[in-house]
Protein backbone atom coordinates (compact mmCIF):
# COMPACT_ATOMS: atom_id res chain seq x y z
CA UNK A 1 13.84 16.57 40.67
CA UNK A 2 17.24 17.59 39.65
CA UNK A 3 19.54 14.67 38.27
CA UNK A 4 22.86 14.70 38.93
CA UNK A 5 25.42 15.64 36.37
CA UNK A 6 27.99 13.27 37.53
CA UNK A 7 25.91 9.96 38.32
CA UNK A 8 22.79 10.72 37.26
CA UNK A 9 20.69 10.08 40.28
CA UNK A 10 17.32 12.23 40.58
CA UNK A 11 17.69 14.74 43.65
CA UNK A 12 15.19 16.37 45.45
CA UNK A 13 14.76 19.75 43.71
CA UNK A 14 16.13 21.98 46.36
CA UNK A 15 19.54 19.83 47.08
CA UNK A 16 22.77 21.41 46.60
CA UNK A 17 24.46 18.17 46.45
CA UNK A 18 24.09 14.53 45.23
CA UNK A 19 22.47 12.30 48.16
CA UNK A 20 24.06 9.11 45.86
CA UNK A 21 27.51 10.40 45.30
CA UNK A 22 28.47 13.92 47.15
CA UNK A 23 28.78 16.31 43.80
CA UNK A 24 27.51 19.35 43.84
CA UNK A 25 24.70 20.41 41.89
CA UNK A 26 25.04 23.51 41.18
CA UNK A 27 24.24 24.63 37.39
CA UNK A 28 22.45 21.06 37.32
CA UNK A 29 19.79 21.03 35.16
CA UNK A 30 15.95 21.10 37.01
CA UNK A 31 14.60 19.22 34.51
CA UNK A 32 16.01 15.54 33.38
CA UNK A 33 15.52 15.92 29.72
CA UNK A 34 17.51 19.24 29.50
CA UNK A 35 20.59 17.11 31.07
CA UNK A 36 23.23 16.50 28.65
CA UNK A 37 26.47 14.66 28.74
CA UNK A 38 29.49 15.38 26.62
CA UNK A 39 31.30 12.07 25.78
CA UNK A 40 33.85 11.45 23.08
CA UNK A 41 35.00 8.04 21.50
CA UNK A 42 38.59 7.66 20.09
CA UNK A 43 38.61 6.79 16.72
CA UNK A 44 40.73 4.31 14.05
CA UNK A 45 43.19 7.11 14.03
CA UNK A 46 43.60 7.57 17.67
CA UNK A 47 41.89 10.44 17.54
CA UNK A 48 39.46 12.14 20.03
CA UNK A 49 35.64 12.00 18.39
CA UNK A 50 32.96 14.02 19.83
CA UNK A 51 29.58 12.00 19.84
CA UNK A 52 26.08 12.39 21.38
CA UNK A 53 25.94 10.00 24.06
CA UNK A 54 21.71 9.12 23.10
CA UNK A 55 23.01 8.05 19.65
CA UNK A 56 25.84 6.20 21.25
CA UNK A 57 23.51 4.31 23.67
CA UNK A 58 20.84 3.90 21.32
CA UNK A 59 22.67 1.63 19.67
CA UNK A 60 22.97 -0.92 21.90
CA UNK A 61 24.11 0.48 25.32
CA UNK A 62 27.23 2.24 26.46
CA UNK A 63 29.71 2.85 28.69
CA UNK A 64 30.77 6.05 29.98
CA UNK A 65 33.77 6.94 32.23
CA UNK A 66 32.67 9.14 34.83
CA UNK A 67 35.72 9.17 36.95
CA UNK A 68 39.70 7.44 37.18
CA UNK A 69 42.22 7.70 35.26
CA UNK A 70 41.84 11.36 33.18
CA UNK A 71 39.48 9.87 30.68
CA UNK A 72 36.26 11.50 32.02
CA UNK A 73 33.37 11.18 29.19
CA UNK A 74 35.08 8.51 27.25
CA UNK A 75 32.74 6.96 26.19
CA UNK A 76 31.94 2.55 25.08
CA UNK A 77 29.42 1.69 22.61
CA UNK A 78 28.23 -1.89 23.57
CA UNK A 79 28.01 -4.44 20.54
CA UNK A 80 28.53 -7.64 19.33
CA UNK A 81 27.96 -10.77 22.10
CA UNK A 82 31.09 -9.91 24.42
CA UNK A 83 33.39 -7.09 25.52
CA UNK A 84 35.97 -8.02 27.91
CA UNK A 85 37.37 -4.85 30.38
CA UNK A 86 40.98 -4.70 31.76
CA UNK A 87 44.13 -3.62 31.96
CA UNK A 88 45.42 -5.90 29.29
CA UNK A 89 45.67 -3.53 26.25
CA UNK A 90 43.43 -6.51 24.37
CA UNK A 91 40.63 -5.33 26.23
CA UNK A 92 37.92 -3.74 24.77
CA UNK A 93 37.61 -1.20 27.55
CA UNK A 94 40.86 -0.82 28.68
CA UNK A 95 41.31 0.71 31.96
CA UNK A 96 45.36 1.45 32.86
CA UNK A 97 45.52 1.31 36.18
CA UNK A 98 47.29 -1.37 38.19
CA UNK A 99 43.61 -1.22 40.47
CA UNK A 100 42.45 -2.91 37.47
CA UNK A 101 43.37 -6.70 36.76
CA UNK A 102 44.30 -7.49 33.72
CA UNK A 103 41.21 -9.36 32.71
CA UNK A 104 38.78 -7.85 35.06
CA UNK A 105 35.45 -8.53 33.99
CA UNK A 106 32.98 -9.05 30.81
CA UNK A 107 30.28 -7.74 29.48
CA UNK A 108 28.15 -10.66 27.95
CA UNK A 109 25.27 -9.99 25.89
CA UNK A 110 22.35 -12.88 26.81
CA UNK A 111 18.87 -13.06 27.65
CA UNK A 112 17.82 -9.98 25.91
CA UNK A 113 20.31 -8.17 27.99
CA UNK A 114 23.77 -6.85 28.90
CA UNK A 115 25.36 -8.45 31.77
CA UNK A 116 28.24 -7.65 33.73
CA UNK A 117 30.62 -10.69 35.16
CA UNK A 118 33.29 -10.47 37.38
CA UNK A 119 36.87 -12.55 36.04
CA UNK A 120 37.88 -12.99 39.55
CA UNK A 121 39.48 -10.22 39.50
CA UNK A 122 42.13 -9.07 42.82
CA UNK A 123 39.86 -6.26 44.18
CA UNK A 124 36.30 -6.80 42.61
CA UNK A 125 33.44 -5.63 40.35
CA UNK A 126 30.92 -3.73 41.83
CA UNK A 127 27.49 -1.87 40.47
CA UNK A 128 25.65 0.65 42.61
CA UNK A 129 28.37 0.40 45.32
CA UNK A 130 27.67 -3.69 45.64
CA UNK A 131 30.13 -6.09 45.17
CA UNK A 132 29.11 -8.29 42.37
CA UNK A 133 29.71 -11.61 40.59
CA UNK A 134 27.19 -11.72 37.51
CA UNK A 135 24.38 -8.59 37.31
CA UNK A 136 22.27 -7.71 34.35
CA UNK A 137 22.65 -4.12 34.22
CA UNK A 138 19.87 -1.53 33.90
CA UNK A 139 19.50 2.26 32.54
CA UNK A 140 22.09 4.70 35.14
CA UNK A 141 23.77 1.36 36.93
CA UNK A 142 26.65 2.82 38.21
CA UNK A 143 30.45 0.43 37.68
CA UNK A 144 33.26 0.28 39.72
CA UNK A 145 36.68 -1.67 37.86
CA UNK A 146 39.52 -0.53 39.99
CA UNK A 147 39.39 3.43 40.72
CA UNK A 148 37.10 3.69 37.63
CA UNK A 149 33.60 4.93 37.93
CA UNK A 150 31.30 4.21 34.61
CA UNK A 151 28.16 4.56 33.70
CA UNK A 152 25.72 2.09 31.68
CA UNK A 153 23.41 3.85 29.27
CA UNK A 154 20.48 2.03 27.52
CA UNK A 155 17.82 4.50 25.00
């Protein structure tokens, strides 16, 4: 199988491009533990922080941009009970884009798990290309908020 650098979904070994989301796969690893993803954080300073996105994860869970808005690879370590995501620059993940309400949706930590809720937001929440209210999220779930694609990571 050959995963998919920009979702992560396994592909038959002999695709050239993603059945899930169109990229090509070319230079995709064959095998999934060779797959890597480069991912950065911005630190206290405002400063751009390479990290290793299994430590990130590891640690709770994390977010990853994987498309919108030029921040490809940023990546959102998950902690605490609550992170809200928005447009409002209180937001924990804050997405600028005016496809993004300004409270859009939360991630609430309950039941051994990270959930996602919509905030009744203007154009939706969706994971794995479903519209959602409230869905626990597993390992590769793939986020829509506004024009952004992210990825939820759990080690």
């Amino acid at each position: 199988m050959r995963r998919c650098p920009d979702c992560g979904y396994e592909n038959p070994e002999d695709a050239n491009f993603c059945a899930h989301c169109g990229a090509s796969l070319a230079g995709a690893a064959a095998a999934p533990d060779s797959a890597t993803t480069a991912t950065y954080v911005i630190d206290a300073d405002g400063e751009l922080r390479p990290v290793d996105v299994d430590e990130v994860a590891a640690a709770g869970g994390a977010l990853v941009i994987r498309s919108g808005g030029g921040r490809v690879g940023q990546s959102f370590p998950l902690s605490g009970d609550r992170l809200t995501i928005g447009r409002s620059p209180d937001a924990e993940v804050f997405l600028d884009d005016v496809t993004v309400s300004r409270n859009h949706a939360v991630l609430v930590h309950r039941h051994g798990g990270w959930f996602l809720d919509d905030s009744g937001s203007l154009n939706g929440t969706y994971v794995n290309r479903r519209r959602i209210d409230s869905h626990r999220l597993e390992d590769g779930d793939e986020l829509q908020v506004g024009k952004y694609k992210l990825t939820y990571l759990a080690r």
